[in-house]
Protein backbone atom coordinates (compact mmCIF):
# COMPACT_ATOMS: atom_id res chain seq x y z
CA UNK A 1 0.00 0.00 0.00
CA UNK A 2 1.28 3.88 -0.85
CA UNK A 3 1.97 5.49 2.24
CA UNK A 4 0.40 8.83 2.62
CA UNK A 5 0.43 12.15 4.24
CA UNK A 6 -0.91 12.93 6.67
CA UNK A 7 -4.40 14.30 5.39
CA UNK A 8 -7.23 13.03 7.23
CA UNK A 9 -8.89 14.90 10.29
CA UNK A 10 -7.93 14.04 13.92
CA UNK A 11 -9.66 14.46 17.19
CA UNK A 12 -12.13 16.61 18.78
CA UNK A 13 -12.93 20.02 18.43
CA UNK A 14 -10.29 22.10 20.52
CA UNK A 15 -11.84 24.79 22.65
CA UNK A 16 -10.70 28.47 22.08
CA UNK A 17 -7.99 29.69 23.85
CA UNK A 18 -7.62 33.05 25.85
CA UNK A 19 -7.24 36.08 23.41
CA UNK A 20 -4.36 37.85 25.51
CA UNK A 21 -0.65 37.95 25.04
CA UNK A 22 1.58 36.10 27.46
CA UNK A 23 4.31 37.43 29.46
CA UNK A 24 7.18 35.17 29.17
CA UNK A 25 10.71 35.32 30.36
CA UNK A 26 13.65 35.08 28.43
CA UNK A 27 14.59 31.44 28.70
CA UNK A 28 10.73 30.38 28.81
CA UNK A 29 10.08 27.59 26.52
CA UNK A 30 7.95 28.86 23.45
CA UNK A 31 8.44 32.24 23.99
CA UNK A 32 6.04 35.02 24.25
CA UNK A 33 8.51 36.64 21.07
CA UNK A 34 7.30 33.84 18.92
CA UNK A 35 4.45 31.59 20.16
CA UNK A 36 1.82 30.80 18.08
CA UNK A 37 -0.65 31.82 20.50
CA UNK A 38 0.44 35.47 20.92
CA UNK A 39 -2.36 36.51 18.20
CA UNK A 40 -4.04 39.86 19.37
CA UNK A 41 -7.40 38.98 17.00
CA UNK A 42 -8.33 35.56 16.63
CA UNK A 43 -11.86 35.45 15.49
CA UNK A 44 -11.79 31.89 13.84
CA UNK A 45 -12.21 28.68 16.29
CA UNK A 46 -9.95 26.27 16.66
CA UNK A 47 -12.22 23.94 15.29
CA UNK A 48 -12.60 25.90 11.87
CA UNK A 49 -8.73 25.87 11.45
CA UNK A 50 -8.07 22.31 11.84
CA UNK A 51 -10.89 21.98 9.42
CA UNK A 52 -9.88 23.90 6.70
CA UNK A 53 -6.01 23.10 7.45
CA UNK A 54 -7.89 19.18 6.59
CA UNK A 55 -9.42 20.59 3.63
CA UNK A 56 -5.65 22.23 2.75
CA UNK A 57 -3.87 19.02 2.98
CA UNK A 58 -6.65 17.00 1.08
CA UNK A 59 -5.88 19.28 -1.85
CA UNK A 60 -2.31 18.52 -1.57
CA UNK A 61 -2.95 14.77 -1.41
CA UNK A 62 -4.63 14.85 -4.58
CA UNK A 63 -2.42 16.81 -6.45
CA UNK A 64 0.94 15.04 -5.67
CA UNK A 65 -0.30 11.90 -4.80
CA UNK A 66 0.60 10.82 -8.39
CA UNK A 67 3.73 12.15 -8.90
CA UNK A 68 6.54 10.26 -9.28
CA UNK A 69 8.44 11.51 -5.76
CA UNK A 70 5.57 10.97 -3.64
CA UNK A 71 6.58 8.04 -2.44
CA UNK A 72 9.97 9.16 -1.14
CA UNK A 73 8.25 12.30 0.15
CA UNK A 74 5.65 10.30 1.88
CA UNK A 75 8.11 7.84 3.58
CA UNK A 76 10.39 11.00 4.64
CA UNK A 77 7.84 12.44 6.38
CA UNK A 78 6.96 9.75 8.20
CA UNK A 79 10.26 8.99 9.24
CA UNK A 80 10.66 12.67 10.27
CA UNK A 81 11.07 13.80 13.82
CA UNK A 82 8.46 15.62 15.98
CA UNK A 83 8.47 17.58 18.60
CA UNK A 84 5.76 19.61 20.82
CA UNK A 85 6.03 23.54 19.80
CA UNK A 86 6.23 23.57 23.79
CA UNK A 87 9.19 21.38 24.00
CA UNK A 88 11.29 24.83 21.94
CA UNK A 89 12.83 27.38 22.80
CA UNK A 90 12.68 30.11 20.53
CA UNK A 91 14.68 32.95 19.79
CA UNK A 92 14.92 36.14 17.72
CA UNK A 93 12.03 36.16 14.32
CA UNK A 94 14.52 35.73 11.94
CA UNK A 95 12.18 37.07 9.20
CA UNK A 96 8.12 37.10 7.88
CA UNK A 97 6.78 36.36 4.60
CA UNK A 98 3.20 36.80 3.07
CA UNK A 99 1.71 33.62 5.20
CA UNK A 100 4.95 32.66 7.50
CA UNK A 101 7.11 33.17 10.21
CA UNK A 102 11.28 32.07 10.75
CA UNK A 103 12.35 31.84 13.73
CA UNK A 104 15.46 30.83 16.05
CA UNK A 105 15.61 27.58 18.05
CA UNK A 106 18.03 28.49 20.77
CA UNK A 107 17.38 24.87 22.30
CA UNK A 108 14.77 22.34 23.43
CA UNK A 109 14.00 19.34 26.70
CA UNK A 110 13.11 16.33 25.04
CA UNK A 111 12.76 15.01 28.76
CA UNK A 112 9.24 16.85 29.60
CA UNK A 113 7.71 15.73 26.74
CA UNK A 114 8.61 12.19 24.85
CA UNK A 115 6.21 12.32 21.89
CA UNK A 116 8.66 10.41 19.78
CA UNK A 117 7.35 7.99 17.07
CA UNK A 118 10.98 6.03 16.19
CA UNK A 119 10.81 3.29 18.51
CA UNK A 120 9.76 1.10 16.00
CA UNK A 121 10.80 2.74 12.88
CA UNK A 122 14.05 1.76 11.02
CA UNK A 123 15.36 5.00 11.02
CA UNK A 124 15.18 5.15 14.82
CA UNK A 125 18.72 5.74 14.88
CA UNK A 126 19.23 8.85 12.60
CA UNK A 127 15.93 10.56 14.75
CA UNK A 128 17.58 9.85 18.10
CA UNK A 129 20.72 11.23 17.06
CA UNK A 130 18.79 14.45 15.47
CA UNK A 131 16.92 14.28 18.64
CA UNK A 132 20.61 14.96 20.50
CA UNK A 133 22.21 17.39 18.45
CA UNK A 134 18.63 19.71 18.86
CA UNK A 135 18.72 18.85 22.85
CA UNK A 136 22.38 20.27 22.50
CA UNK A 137 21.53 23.92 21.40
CA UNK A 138 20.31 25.10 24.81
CA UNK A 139 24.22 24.56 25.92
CA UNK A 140 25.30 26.04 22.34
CA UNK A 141 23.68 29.06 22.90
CA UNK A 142 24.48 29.84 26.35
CA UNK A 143 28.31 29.03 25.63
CA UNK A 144 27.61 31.85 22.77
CA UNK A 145 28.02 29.74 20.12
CA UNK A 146 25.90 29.79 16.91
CA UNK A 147 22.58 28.18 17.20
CA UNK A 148 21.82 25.52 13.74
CA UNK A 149 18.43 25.15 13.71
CA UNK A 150 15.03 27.05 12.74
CA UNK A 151 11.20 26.86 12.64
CA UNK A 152 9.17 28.07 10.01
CA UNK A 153 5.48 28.96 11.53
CA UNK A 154 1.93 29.94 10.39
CA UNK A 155 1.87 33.72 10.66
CA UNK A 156 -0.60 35.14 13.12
CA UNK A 157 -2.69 37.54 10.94
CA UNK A 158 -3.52 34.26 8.71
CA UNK A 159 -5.59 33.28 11.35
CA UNK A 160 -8.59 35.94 10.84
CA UNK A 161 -9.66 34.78 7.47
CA UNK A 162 -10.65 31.50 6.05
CA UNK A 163 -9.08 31.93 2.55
CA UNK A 164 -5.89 33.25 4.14
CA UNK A 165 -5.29 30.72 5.95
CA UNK A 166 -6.18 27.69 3.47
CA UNK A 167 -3.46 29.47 1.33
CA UNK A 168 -1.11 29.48 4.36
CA UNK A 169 -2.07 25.84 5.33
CA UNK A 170 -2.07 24.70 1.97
CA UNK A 171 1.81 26.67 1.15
CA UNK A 172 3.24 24.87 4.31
CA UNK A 173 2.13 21.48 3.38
CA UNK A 174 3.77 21.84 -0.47
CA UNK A 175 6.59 23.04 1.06
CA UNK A 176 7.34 20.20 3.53
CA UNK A 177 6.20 17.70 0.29
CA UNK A 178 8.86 19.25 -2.02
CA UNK A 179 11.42 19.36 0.71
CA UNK A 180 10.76 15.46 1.48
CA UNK A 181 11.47 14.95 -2.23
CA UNK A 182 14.89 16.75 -2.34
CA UNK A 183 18.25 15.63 -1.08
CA UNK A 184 20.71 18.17 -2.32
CA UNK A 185 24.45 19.96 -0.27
CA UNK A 186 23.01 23.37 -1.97
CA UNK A 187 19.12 22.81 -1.23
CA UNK A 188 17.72 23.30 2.70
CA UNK A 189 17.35 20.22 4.49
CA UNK A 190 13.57 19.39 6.31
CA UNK A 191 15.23 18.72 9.83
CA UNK A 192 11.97 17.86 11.82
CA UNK A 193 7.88 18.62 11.66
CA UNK A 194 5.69 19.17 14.73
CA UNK A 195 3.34 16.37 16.40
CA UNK A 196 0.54 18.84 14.79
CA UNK A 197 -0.73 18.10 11.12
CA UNK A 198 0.98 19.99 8.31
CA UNK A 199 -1.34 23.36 7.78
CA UNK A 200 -2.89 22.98 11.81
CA UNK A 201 -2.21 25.94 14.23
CA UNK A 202 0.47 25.07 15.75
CA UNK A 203 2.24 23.31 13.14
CA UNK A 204 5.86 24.50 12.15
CA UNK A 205 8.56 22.97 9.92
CA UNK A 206 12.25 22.68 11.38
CA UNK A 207 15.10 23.23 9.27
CA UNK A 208 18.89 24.28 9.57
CA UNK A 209 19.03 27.79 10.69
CA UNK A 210 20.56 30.30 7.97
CA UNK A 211 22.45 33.12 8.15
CA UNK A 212 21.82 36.06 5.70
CA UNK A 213 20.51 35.67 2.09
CA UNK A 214 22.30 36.19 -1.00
CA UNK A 215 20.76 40.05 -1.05
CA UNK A 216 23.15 40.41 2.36
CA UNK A 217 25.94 38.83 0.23
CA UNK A 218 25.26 40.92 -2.93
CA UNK A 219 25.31 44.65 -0.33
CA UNK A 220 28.71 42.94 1.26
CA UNK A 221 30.47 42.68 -2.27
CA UNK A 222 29.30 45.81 -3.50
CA UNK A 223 30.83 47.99 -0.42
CA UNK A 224 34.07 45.62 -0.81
CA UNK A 225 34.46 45.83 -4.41
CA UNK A 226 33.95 49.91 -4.08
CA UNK A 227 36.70 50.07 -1.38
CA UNK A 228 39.12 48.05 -3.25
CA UNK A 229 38.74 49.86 -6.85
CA UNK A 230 39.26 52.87 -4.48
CA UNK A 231 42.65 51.26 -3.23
CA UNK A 232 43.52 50.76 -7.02
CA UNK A 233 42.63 54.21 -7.97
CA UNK A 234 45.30 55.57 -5.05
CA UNK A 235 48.03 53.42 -6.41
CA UNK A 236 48.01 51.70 -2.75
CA UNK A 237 49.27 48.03 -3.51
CA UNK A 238 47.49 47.53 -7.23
CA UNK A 239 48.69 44.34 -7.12
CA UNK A 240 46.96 43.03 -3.83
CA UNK A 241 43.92 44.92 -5.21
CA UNK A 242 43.87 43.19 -7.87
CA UNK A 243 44.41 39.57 -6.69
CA UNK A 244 41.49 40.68 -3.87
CA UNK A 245 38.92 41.83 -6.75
CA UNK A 246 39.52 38.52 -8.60
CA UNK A 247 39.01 36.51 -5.78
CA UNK A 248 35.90 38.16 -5.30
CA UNK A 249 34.80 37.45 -8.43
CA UNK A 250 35.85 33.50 -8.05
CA UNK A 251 33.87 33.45 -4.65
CA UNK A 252 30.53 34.70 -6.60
CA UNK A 253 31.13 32.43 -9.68
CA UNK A 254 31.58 29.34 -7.35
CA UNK A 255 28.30 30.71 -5.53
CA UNK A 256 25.84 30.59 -8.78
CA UNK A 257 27.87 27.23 -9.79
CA UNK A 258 26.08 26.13 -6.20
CA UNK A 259 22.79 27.46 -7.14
CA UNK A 260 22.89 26.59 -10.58
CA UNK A 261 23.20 22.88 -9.44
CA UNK A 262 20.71 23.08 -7.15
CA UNK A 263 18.24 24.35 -9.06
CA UNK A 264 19.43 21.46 -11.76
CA UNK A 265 18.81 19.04 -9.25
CA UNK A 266 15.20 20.91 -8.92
CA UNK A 267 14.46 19.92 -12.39
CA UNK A 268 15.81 16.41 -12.33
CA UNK A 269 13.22 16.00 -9.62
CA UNK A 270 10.37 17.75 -12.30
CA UNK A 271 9.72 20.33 -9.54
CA UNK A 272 9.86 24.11 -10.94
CA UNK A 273 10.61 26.48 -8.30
CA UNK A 274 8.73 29.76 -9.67
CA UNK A 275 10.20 31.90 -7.13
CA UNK A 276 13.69 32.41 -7.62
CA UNK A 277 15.58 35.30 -6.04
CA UNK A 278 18.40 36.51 -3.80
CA UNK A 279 15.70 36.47 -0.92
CA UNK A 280 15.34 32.74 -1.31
CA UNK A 281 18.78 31.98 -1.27
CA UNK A 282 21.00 31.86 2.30
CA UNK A 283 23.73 30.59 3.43
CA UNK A 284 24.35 28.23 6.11
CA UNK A 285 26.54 28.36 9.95
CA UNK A 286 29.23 26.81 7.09
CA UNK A 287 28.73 29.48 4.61
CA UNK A 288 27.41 26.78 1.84
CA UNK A 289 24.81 28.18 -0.03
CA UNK A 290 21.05 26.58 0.50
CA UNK A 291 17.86 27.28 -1.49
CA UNK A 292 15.08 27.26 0.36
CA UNK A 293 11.14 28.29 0.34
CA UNK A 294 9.62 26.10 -1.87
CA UNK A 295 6.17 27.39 -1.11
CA UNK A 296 5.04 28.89 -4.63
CA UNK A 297 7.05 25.56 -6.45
CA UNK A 298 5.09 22.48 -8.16
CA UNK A 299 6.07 19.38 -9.60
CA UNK A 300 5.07 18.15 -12.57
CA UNK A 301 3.98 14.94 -14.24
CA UNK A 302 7.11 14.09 -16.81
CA UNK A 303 4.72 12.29 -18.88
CA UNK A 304 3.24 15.52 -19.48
CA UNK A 305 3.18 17.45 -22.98
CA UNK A 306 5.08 20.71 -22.43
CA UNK A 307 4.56 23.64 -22.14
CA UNK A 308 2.38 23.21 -18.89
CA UNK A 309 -0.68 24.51 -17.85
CA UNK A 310 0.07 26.16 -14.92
CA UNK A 311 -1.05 28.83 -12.55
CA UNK A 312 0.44 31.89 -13.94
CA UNK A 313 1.84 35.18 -12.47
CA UNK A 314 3.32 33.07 -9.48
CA UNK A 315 6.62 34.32 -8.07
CA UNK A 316 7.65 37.82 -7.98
CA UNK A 317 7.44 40.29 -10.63
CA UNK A 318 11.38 41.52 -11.11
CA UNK A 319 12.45 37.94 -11.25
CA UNK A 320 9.13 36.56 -13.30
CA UNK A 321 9.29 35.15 -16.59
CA UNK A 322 7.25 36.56 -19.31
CA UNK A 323 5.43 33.54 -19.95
CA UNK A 324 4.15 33.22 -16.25
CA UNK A 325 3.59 36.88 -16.05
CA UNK A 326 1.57 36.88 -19.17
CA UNK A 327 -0.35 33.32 -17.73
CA UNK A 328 0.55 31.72 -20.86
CA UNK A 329 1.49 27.52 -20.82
CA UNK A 330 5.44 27.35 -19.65
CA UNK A 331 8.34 24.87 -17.78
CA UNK A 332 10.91 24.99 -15.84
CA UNK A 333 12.98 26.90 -18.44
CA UNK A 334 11.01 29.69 -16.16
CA UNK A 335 13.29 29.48 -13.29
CA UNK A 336 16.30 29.35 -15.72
CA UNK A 337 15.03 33.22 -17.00
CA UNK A 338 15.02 33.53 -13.26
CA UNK A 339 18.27 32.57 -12.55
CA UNK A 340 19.72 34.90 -15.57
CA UNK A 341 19.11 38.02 -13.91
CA UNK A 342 20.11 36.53 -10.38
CA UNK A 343 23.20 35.93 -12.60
CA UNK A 344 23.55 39.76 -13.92
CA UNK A 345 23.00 40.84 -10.46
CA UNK A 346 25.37 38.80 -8.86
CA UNK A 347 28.47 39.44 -11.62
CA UNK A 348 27.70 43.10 -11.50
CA UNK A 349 26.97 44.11 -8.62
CA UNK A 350 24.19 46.45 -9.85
CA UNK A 351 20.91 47.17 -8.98
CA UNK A 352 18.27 45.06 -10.83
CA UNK A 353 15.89 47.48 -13.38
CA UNK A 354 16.41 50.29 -10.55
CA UNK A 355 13.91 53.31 -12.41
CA UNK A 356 11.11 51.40 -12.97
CA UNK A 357 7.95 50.37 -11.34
CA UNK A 358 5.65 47.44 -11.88
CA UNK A 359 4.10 48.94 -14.64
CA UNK A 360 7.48 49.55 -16.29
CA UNK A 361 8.63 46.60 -15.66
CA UNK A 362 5.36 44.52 -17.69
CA UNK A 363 5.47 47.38 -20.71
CA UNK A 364 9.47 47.48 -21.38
CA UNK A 365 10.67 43.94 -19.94
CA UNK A 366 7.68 41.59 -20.20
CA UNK A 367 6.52 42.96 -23.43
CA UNK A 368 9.14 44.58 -25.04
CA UNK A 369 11.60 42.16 -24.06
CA UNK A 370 14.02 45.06 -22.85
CA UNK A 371 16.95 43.55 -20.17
CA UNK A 372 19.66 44.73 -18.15
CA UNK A 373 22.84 46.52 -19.79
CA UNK A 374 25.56 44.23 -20.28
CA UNK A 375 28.60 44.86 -18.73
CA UNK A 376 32.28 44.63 -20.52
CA UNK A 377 33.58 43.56 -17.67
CA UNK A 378 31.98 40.43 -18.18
CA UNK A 379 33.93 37.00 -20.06
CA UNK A 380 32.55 36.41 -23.25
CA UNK A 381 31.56 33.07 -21.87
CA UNK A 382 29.18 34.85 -19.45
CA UNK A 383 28.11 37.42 -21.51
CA UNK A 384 26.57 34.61 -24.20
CA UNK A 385 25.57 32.08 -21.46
CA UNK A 386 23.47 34.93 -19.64
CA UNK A 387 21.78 36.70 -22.97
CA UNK A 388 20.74 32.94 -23.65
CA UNK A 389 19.47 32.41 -20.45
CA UNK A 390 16.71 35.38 -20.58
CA UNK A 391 16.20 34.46 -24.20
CA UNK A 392 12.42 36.14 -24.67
CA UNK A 393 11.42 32.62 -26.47
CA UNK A 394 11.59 29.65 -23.69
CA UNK A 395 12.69 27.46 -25.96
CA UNK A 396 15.99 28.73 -26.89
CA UNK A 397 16.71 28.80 -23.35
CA UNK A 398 19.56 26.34 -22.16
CA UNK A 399 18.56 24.11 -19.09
CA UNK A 400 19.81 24.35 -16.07
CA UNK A 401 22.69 21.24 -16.45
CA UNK A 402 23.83 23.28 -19.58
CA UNK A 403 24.37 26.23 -17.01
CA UNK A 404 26.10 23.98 -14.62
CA UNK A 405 28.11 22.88 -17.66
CA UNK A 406 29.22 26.38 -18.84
CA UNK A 407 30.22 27.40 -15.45
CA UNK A 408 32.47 24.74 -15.03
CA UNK A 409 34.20 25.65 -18.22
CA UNK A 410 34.18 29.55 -16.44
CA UNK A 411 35.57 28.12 -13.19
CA UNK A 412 38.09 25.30 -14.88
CA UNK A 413 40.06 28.80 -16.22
CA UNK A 414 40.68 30.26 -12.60
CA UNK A 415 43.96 29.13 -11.78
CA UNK A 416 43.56 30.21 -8.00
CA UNK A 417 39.54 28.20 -7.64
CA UNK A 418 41.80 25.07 -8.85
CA UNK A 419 44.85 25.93 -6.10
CA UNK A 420 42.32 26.35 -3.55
CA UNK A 421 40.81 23.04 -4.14
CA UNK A 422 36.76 24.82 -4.03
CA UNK A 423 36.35 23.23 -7.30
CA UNK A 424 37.09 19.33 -7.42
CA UNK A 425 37.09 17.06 -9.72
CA UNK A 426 34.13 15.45 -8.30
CA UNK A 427 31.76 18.48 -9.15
CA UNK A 428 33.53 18.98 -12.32
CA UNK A 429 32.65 15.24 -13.49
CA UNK A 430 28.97 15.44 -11.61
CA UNK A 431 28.28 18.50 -14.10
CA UNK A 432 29.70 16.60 -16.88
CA UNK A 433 27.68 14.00 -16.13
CA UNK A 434 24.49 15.88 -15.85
CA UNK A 435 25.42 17.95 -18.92
């Protein structure tokens, strides 16, 4: 029999809790800075959101029930840890979207609550150590150390409207699908789930905890790069300047070599991400690039004729394809136009169509196929591979291994990426390979 998510209803009715915020110390578990509970207006029951959170992951179900990594997904997910939100202790909001919440685990007691399903589950010993390295952040934090994990949570104002929240339900449950169905270094790892049902309340996804985004990155090289071409221009050690501004340049090539093959390893999967930009890519207590918020992705049936009929004007507008914006039929050569002007923005270090507004952007870029200025600085190699990449026609698009490809071809050149050994052979014949 196909396992399955978890879809179907559970238990009684919950009563409604107390409308009032809770005062709670610092090292309180579930903390008053992040609970789920600290809602000022809450006029929908808890009964009504566990209902439509049902109806949410019903709808899910049935759409990926049969794809071709449900299976895998399902079994993942089962195999998951979970904990009680109660059993956390939270830290700082580490940022909000449209629907949810990110926020610091600073450490957890798996000894007042034991709500651990791996005692008879072949994977017992993977969830008891992941059990032990999330018991160990309480003593990570207060030896000021880096914490390593994160919760992503239902946000609070979701909870006053019934379509609102059967988007937000429904959004969490694709997400913790797709990240069931991915094992990749560059893509974020699905580290736990809570004893609640994906889309319920108090349901929250854990994951490793990241540290900035690739926007941080991109405002980080931009001051560096000015302050070094100002050392160049003063004639203070042009050499060193020079050797520093190259390696800058290696460092962001070998960065979109990481995304590149993880969104390649997106495709191999048939899931299109349709939301691809520097705010959906961090970086890790390691510094490896992850991609992460799958939300607004889909997979796809690779039986399927393509284009595909699929929801259009889904992701965001500066980074949107022209085919999604205008809702005609596309693929996942949308997320490769996607990635072209993450490309120009990362090489450059410019600001992405800076003047204009959304209705500039659909008349000149969607329409009139207008894109950024090209710089000179650029190899010829890049220049080609990113004018191909935001090709107006889908078709002429490359895919994302031929991306992979050319940037290994870019990075084989550097003498100093070889020397340094952030470029092995290994990658070099798994793009090959994939090519």
């Amino acid at each position: 029999m196909k396992s399955k998510i978890e879809i179907a209803p559970c238990g009684s009715t919950m009563s409604m809790r107390k409308k009032q915020k809770r005062r709670c110390s610092k090292w309180s578990f579930a903390t008053s800075e992040a609970s789920l509970d600290d809602v000022m207006e809450d006029p929908l029951s808890s009964g009504t959101l566990h209902e439509i959170a049902g109806k949410a992951r019903g709808e899910i179900y049935n759409k990926f029930r049969s794809m071709p990594n449900y299976e895998i997904a399902s079994r993942r997910l089962q195999c998951c840890p979970k904990f009680d939100f109660k059993q956390l202790e939270l830290g700082v909001i580490l940022g909000k979207g449209v629907f949810g919440c990110v926020t610091e685990v600073k450490g957890m007691r798996i000894s007042e609550s034991r709500h651990v399903d791996y005692v008879e589950s072949p994977h017992a010993h993977n969830q008891i150590v992941q059990f032990r390295c999330l018991e160990n952040e309480t003593s990570r934090f207060q030896e000021g150390k880096p914490t390593q994990f994160a919760i992503k949570t239902l946000q609070g104002k979701s909870f006053v409207d019934k379509d609102a929240y059967y988007s937000a339900a429904r959004d969490m449950a694709v997400e913790a699908y797709l990240l069931a169905s991915l094992d990749h270094p560059f893509i974020l790892k699905l580290r736990g789930l809570s004893n609640e049902p994906l889309g319920d309340k108090n349901c929250f996804l854990m994951f490793d905890r990241l540290y900035g985004t690739l926007t941080d990155r991109l405002e980080e090289w931009t001051l560096r790069e000015h302050v070094l071409s100002r050392g160049l221009r003063r004639i203070m050690k042009p050499k060193s300047c020079l050797e520093k501004l190259k390696e800058l340049q290696e460092t962001r090539l070998q960065i979109m070599f990481d995304l590149a093959s993880a969104v390649a390893h997106l495709h191999e999967r048939h899931i299109i991400d349709r939301d691809l930009k520097p705010e959906n890519i961090g970086f890790d207590i390691n510094g490896d690039l992850k991609l992460f918020d799958f939300g607004l992705s889909t997979e796809v049936d690779p039986s399927w004729s393509k284009p595909y009929n699929l929801t259009g004007m889904t992701g965001s507008l500066a980074y949107m394809a022209p085919e999604v914006h205008m809702r005609q039929p596309y693929d996942e050569t949308c997320d490769i136009y996607s990635l072209s002007l993450i490309f120009w923005k990362t090489f450059t270090l410019k600001p992405l169509f800076p003047l204009m507004n959304s209705e500039s952007l659909r008349e000149w870029v969607i329409k009139r196929g207008v894109r950024p200025f090209m710089a000179a600085s650029l190899s010829n190699t890049l220049q080609a591979l990113i004018t191909s990449m935001w090709d107006p026609s889908p078709s002429k698009r490359p895919s994302a291994a031929q991306v992979t490809f050319a940037l290994t071809h870019e990075l084989s050149f550097n003498s100093s990426a070889c020397k340094e050994n952030r470029f092995p052979l290994k990658a070099k014949r798994r793009a090959l390979k994939m090519a």
